[in-house]
C-alpha atoms as a PDB file:
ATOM      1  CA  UNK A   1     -18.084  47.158 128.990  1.00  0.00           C
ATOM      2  CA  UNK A   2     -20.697  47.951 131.420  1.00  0.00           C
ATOM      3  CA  UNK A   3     -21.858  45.138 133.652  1.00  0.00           C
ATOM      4  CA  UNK A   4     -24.245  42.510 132.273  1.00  0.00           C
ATOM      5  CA  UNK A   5     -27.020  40.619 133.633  1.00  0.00           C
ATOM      6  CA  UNK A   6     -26.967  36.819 131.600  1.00  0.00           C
ATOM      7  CA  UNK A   7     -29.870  35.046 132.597  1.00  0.00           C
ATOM      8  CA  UNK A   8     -29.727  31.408 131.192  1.00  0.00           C
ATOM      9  CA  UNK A   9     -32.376  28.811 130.293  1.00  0.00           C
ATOM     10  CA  UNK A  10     -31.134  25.342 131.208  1.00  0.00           C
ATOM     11  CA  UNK A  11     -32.106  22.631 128.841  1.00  0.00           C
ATOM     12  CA  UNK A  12     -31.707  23.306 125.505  1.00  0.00           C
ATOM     13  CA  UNK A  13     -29.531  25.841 125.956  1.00  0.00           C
ATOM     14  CA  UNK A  14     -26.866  25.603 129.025  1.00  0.00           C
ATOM     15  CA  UNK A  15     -26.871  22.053 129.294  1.00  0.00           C
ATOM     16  CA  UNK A  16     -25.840  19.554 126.331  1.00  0.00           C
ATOM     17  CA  UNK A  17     -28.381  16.519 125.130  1.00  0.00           C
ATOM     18  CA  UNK A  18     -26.850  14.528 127.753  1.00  0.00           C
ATOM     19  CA  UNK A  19     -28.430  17.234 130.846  1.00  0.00           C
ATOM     20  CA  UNK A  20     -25.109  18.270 131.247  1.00  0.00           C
ATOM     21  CA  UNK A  21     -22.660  21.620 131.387  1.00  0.00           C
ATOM     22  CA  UNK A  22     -19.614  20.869 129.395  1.00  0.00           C
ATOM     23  CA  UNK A  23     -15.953  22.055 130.823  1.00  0.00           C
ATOM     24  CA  UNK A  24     -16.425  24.821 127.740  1.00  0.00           C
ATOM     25  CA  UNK A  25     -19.777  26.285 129.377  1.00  0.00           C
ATOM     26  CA  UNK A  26     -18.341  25.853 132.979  1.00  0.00           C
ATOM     27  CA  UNK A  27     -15.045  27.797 131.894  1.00  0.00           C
ATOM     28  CA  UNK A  28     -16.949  30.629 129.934  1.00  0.00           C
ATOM     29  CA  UNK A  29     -19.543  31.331 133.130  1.00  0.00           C
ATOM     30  CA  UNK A  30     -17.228  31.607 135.070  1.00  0.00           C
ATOM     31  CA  UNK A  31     -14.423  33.725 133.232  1.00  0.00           C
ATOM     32  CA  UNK A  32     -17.930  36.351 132.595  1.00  0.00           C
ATOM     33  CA  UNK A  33     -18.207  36.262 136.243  1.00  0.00           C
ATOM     34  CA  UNK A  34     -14.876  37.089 137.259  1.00  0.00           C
ATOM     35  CA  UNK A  35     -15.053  39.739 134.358  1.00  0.00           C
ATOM     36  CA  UNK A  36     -17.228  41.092 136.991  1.00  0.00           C
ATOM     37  CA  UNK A  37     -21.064  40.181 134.784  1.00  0.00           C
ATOM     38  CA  UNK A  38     -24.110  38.547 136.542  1.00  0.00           C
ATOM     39  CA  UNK A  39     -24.608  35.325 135.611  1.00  0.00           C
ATOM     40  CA  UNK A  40     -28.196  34.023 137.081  1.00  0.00           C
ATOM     41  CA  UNK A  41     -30.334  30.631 135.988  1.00  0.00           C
ATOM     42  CA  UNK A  42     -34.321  31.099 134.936  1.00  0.00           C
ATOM     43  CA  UNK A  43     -35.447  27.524 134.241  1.00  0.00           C
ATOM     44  CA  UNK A  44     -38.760  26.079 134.124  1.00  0.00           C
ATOM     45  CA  UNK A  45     -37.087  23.072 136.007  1.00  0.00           C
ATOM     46  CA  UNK A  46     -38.731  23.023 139.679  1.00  0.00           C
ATOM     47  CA  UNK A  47     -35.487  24.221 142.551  1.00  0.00           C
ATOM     48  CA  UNK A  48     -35.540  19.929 142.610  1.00  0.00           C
ATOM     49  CA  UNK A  49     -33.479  19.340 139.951  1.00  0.00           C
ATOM     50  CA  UNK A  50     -31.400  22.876 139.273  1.00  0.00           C
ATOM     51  CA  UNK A  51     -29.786  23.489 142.700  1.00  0.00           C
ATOM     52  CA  UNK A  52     -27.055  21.068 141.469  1.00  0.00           C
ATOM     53  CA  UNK A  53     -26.498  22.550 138.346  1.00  0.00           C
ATOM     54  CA  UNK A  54     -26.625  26.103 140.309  1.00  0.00           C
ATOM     55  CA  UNK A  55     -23.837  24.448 142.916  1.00  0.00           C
ATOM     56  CA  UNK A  56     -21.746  23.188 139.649  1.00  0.00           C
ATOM     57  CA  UNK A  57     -21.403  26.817 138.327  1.00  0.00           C
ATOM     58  CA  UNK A  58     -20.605  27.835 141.920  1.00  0.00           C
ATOM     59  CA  UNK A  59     -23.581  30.831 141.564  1.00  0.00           C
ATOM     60  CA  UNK A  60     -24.266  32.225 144.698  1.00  0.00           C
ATOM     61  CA  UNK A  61     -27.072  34.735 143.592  1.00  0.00           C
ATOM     62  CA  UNK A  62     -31.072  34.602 143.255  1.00  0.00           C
ATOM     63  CA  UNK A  63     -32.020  31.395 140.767  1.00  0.00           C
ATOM     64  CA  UNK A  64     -35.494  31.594 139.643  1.00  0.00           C
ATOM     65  CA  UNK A  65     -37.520  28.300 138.634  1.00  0.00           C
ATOM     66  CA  UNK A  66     -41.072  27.353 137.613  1.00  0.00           C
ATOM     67  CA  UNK A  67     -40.985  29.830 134.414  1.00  0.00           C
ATOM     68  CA  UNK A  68     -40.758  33.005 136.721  1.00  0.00           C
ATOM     69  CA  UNK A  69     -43.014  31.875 139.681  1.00  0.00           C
ATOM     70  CA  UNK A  70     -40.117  31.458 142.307  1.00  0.00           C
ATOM     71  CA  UNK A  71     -37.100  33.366 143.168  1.00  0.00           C
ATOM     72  CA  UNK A  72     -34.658  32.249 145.859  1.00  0.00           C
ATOM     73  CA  UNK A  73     -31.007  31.509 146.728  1.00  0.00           C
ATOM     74  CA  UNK A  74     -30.511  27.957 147.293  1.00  0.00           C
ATOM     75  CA  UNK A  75     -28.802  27.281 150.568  1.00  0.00           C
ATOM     76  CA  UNK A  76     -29.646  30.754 151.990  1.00  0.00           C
ATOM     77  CA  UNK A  77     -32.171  33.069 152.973  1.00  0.00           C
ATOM     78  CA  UNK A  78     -32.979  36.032 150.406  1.00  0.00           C
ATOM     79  CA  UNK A  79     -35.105  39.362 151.817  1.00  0.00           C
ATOM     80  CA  UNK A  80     -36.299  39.592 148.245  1.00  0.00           C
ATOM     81  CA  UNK A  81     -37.678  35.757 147.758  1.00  0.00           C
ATOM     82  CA  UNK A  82     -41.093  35.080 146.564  1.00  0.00           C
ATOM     83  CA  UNK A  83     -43.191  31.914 145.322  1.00  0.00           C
ATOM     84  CA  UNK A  84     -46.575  32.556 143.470  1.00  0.00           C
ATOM     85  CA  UNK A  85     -48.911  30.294 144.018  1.00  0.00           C
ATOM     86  CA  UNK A  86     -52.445  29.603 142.745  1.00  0.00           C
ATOM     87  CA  UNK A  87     -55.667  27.834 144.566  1.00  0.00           C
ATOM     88  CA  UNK A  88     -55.249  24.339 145.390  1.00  0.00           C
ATOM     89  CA  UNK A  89     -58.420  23.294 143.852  1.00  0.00           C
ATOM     90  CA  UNK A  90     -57.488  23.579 140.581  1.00  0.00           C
ATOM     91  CA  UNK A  91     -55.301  20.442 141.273  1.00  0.00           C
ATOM     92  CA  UNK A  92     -58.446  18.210 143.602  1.00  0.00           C
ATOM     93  CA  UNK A  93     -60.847  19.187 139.964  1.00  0.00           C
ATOM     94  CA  UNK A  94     -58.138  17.736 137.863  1.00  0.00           C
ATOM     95  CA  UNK A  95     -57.760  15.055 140.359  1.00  0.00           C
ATOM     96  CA  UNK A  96     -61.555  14.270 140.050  1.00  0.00           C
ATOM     97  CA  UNK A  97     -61.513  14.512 136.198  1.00  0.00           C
ATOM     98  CA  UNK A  98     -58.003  12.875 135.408  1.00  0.00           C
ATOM     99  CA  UNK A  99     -59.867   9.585 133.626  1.00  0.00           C
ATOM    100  CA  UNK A 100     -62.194  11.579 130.692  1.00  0.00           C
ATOM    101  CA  UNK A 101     -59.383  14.176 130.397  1.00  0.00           C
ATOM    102  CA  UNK A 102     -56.791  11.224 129.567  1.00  0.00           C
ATOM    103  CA  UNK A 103     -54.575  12.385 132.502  1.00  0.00           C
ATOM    104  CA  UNK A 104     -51.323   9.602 132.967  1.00  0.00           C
ATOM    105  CA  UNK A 105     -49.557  11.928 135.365  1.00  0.00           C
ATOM    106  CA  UNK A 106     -50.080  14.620 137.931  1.00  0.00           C
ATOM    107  CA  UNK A 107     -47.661  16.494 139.781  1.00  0.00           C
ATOM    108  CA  UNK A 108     -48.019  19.179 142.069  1.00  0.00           C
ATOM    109  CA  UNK A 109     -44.904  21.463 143.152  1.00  0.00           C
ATOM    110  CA  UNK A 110     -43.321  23.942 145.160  1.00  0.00           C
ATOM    111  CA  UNK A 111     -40.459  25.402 146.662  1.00  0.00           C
ATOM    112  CA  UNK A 112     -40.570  22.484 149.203  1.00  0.00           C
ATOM    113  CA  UNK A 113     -43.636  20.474 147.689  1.00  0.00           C
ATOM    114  CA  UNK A 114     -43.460  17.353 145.442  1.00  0.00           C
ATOM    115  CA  UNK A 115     -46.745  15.043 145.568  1.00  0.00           C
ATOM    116  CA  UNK A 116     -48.053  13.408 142.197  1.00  0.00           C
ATOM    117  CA  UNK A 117     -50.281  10.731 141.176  1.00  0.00           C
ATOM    118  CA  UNK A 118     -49.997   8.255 138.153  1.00  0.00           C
ATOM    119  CA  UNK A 119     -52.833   6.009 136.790  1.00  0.00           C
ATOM    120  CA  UNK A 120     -50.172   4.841 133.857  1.00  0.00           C
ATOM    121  CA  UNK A 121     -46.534   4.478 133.198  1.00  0.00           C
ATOM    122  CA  UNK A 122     -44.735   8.099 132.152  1.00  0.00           C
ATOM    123  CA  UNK A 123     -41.192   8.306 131.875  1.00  0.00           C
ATOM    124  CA  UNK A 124     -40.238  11.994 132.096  1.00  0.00           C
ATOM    125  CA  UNK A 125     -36.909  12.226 133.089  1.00  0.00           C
ATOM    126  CA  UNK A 126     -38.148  14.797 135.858  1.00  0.00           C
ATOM    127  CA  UNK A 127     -39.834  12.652 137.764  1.00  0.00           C
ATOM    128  CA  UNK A 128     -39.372  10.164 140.337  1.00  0.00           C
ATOM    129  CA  UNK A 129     -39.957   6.526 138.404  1.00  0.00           C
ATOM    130  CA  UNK A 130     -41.079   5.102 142.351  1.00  0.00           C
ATOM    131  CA  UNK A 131     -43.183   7.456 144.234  1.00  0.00           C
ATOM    132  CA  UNK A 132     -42.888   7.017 148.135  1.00  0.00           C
ATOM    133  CA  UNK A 133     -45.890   6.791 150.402  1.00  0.00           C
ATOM    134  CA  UNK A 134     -45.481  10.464 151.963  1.00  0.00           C
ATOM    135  CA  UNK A 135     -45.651  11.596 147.776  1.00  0.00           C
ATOM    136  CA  UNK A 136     -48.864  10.341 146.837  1.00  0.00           C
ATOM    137  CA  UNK A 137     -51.237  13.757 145.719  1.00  0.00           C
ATOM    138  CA  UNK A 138     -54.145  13.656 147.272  1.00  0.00           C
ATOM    139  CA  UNK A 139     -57.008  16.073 148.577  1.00  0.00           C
ATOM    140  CA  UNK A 140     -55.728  15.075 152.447  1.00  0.00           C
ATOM    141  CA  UNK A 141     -52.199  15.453 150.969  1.00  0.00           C
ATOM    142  CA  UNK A 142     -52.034  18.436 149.226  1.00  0.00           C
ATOM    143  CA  UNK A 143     -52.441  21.040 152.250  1.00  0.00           C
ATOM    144  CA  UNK A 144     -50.864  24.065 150.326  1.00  0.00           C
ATOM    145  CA  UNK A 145     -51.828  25.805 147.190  1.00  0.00           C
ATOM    146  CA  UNK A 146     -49.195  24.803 144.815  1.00  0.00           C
ATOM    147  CA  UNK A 147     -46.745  26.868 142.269  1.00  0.00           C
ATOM    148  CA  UNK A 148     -46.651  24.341 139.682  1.00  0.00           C
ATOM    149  CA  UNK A 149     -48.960  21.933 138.218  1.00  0.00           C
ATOM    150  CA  UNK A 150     -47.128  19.244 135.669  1.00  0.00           C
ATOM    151  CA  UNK A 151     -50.118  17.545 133.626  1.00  0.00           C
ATOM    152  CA  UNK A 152     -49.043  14.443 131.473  1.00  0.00           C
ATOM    153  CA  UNK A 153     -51.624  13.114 128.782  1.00  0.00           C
ATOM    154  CA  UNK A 154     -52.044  10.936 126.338  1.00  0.00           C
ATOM    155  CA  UNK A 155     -51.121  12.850 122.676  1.00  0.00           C
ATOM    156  CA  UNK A 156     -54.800  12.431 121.653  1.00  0.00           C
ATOM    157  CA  UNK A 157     -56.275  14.108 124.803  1.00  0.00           C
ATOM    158  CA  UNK A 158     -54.030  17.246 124.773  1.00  0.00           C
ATOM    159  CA  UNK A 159     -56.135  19.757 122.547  1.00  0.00           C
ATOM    160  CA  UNK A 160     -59.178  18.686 125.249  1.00  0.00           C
ATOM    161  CA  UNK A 161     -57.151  19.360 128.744  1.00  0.00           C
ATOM    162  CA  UNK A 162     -55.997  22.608 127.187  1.00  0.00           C
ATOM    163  CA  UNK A 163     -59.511  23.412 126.353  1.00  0.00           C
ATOM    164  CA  UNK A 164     -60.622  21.993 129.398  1.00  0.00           C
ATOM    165  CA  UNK A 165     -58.267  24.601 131.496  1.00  0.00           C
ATOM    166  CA  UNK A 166     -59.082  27.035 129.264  1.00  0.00           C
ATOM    167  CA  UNK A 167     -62.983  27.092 129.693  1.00  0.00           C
ATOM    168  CA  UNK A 168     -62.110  26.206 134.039  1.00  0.00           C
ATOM    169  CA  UNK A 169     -59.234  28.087 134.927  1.00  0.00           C
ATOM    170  CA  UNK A 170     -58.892  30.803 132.045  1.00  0.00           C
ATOM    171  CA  UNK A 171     -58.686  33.711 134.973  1.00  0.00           C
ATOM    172  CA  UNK A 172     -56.464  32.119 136.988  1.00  0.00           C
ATOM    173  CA  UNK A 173     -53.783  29.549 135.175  1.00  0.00           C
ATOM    174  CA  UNK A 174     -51.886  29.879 132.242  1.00  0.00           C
ATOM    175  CA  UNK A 175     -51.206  26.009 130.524  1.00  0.00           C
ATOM    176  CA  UNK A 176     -47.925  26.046 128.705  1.00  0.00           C
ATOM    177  CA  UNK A 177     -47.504  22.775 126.569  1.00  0.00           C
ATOM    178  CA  UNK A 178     -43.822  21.333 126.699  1.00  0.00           C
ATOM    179  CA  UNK A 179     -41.925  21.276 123.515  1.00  0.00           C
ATOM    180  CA  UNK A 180     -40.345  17.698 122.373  1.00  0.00           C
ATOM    181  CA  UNK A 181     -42.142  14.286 122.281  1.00  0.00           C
ATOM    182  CA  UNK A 182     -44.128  13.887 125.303  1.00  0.00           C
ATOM    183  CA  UNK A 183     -47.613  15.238 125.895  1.00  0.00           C
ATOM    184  CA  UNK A 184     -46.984  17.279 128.812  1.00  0.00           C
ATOM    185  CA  UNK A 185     -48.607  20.374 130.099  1.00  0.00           C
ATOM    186  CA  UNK A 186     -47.276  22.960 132.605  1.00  0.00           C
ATOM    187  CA  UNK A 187     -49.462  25.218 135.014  1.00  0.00           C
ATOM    188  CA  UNK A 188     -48.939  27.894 136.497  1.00  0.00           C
ATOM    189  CA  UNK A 189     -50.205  31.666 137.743  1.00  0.00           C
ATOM    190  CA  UNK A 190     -52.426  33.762 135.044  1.00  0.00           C
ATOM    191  CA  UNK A 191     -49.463  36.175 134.135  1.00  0.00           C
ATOM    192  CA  UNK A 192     -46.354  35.015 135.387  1.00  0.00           C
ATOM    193  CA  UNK A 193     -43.514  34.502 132.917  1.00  0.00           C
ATOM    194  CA  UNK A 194     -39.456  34.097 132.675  1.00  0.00           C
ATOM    195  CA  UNK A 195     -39.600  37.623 132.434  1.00  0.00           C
ATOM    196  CA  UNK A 196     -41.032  38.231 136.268  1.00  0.00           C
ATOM    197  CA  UNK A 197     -38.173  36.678 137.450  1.00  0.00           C
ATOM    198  CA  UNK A 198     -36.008  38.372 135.311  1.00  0.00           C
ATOM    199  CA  UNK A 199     -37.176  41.922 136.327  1.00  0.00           C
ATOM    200  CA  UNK A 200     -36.958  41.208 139.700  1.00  0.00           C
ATOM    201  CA  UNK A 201     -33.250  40.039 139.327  1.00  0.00           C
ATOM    202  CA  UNK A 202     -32.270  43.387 137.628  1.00  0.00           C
ATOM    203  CA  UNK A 203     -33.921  45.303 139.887  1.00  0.00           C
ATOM    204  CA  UNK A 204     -32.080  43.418 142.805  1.00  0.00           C
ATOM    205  CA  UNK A 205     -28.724  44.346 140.558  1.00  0.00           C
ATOM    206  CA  UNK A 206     -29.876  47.508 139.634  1.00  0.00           C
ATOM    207  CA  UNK A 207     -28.855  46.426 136.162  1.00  0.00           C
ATOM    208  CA  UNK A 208     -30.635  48.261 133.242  1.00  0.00           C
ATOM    209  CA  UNK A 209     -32.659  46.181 130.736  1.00  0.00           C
ATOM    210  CA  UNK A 210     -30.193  46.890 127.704  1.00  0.00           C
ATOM    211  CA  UNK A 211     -27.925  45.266 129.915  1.00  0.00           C
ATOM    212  CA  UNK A 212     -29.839  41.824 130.275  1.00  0.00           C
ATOM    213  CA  UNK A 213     -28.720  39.319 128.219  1.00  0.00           C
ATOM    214  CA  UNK A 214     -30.534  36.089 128.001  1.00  0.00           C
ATOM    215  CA  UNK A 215     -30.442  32.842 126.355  1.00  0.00           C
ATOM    216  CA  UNK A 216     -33.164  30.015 125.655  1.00  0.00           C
ATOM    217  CA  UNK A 217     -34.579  27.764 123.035  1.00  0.00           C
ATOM    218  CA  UNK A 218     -38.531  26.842 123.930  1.00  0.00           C
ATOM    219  CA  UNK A 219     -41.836  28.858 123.482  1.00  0.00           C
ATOM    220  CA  UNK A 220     -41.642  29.276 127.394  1.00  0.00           C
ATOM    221  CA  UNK A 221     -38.387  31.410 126.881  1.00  0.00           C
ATOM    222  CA  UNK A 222     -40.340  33.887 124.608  1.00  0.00           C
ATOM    223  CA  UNK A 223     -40.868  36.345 127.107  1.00  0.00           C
ATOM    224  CA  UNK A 224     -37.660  36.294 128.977  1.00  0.00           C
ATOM    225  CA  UNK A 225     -36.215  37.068 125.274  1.00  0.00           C
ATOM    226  CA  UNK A 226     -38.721  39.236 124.336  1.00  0.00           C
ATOM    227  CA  UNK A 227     -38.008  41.802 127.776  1.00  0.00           C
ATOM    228  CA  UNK A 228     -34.069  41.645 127.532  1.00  0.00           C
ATOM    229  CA  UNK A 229     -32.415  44.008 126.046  1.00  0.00           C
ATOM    230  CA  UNK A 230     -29.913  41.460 124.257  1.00  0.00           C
ATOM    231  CA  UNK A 231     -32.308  38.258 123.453  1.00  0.00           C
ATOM    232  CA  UNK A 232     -29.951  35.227 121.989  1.00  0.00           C
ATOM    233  CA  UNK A 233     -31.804  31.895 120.544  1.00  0.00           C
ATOM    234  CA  UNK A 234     -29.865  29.148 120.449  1.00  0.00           C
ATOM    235  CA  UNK A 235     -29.314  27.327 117.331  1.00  0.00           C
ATOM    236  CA  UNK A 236     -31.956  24.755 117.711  1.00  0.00           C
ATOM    237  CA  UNK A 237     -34.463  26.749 119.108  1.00  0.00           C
ATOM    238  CA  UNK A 238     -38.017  27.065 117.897  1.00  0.00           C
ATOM    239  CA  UNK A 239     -38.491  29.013 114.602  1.00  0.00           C
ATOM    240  CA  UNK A 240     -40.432  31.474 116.773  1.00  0.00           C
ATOM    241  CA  UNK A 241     -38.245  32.353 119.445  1.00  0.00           C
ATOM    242  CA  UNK A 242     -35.488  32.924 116.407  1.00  0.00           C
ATOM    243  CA  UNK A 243     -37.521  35.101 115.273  1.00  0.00           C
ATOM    244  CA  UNK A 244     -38.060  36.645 118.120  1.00  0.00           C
ATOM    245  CA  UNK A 245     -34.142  37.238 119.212  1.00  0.00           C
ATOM    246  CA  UNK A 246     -31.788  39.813 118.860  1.00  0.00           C
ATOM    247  CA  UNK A 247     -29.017  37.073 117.643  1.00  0.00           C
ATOM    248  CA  UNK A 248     -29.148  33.413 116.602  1.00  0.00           C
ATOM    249  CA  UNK A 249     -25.925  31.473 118.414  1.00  0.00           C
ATOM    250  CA  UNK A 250     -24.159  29.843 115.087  1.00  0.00           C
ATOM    251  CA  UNK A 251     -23.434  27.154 117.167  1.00  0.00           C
ATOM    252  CA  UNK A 252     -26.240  25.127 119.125  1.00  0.00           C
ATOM    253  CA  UNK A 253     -26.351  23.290 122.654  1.00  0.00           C
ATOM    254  CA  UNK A 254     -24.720  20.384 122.017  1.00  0.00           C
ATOM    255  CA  UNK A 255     -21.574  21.601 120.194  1.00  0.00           C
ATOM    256  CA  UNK A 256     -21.351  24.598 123.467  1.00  0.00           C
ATOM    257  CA  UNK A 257     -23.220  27.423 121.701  1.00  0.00           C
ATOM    258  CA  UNK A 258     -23.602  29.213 124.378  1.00  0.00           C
ATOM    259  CA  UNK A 259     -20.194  29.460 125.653  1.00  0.00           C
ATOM    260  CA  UNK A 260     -18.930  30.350 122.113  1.00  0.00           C
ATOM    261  CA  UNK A 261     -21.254  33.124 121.912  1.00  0.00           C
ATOM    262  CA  UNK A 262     -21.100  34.488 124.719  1.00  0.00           C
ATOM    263  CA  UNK A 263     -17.113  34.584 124.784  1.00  0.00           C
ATOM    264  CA  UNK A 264     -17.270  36.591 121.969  1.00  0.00           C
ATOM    265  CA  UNK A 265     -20.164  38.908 122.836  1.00  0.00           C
ATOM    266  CA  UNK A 266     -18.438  39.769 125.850  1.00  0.00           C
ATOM    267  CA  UNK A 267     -15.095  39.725 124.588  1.00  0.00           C
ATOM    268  CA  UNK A 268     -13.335  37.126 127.220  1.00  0.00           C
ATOM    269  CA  UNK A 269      -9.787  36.669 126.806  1.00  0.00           C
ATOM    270  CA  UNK A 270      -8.401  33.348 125.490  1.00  0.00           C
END
C-alpha cells in the first residue's frame, strides 16, 4: 500500500466525549505510523490546548490549528511554518459593539496570543474560567493582528453578529458558527479552510491527494473532506459532512470509530 497522509480532526472524532484518546486510538496511530503512513492533527482547537494531545500520540510532524490558519511543529522550528492573520480592528469594532450585538465572550488568539474579555459568565471548556491581569483584550493590549477571533453570544443574538460580520467584514473574515449547544462563533481569514493546511502538509510529504485520508465530524471539517482523496465521517457527524464523505465509520467517537476504521482501511495486523 502506498504511503498515506491521515489528517485527523480532534473532537468528535479522535478524542472520546470525555476529550480523550482511548488506548484503542493510541495503539492504531501508532501501529499506521510504524506501517510507515503520515499521521498529522488539523483541529480548529488553538496550538493551546492540542500540543498535549500531539505529545500523547508522540507526532513529531507539522500540526495545523485554527481550521487551517496555522501550521507548525510544536517544540521545534519548521522552514515551512505560517500563521494567517487578519487586521486587528476587526476585534477593537467588536470590542466597541459587544453590548447591542449580545457579545458574553471575546477571545482573541494566536500562535503565542491569548487575551479575551467577558461581560457575563461562559463556560466553554476552552477557556480559562479566571482570566489573569496580563489576559485582559483590550485596544492597548491587543498589539498584533490576531489569527483567531472566538465570539460567544447569547442564542437570540447569533443570526444578528453573523449578519453583523457579514455586512462589516464580508471581504475579509469568514464566521464559522460552532456545532453543539453553545452560541459560539469562530473568525478567521476570508478563505482559509482545513484544507490549506492540509495541502500544505502533502506538499511538505510530497504525498498525492488520493493518498490523503482524513477524518472529522463538524461543518468546519467539510472542506478538509471535501479535498482528500479518501474523506471518512464519523458516525455522529453532521448529516452534511456524511453526505459529503467517501465512507461513514460504522462505529462513532465514543465506541473508537476511528481506530476501527482505520485498522481495517489500512489493513494493520492484529
Amino acid at each position: 500500500m502506498e504511503r498515506k497522509l491521515i489528517a485527523i480532526d480532534l473532537d468528535g472524532t479522535t478524542l472520546n466525549a470525555a476529550a480523550q484518546v482511548s488506548a484503542k486510538t493510541k495503539a492504531v496511530l501508532t501501529q499506521a505510523r510504524e506501517a510507515g503512513h503520515i499521521v498529522s492533527i488539523v483541529t480548529g482547537r488553538p496550538n493551546r490546548i492540542s500540543a498535549d494531545i500531539y505529545d500523547e500520540l508522540n507526532l513529531d510532524g507539522p500540526m495545523i490549528n485554527f481550521n487551517g490558519s496555522l501550521g507548525h511543529i510544536p517544540h521545534h522550528q519548521w522552514a515551512d511554518e505560517y500563521q494567517y492573520t487578519f487586521n486587528r480592528e476587526v476585534a477593537f469594532d467588536l470590542l466597541a459593539h459587544r453590548e447591542e450585538l449580545g457579545i458574553n465572550m471575546l477571545a482573541a488568539e494566536g500562535k503565542n496570543l491569548f487575551l479575551a474579555v467577558r461581560d457575563h459568565s461562559v463556560e466553554l471548556g476552552f477557556f480559562p474560567s479566571i482570566l489573569q491581569t496580563n489576559q485582559i483584550l483590550n485596544q492597548k493590549t491587543l498589539t498584533e493582528n490576531p489569527t483567531s477571533l472566538t465570539v460567544a453570544v447569547d442564542r437570540s443574538h447569533q443570526e444578528h453578529l453573523l449578519s453583523y460580520i457579514r455586512h462589516q467584514f464580508s471581504d475579509e473574515i469568514d464566521a464559522a458558527p460552532w456545532g453543539g449547544p453553545n452560541a459560539v462563533v469562530e473568525l478567521g481569514v476570508k478563505g482559509v479552510q482545513k484544507a490549506t493546511g492540509v495541502e500544505v502538509l502533502a506538499h511538505h510529504y510530497n504525498i498525492k491527494r488520493e493518498n490523503i485520508i482524513a477524518f472529522g465530524d463538524e461543518h468546519n471539517d467539510t472542506a478538509m473532506i471535501d479535498y482528500a482523496g479518501w474523506g471518512v465521517a464519523m458516525q455522529n457527524a453532521t448529516p452534511q459532512i456524511k453526505a459529503l464523505a467517501s465512507d461513514v465509520t460504522p462505529l462513532d467517537n465514543d465506541h473508537d470509530g476511528l481506530a476501527t476504521y482505520l485498522k481495517d482501511y489500512l489493513k494493520l495486523a492484529e
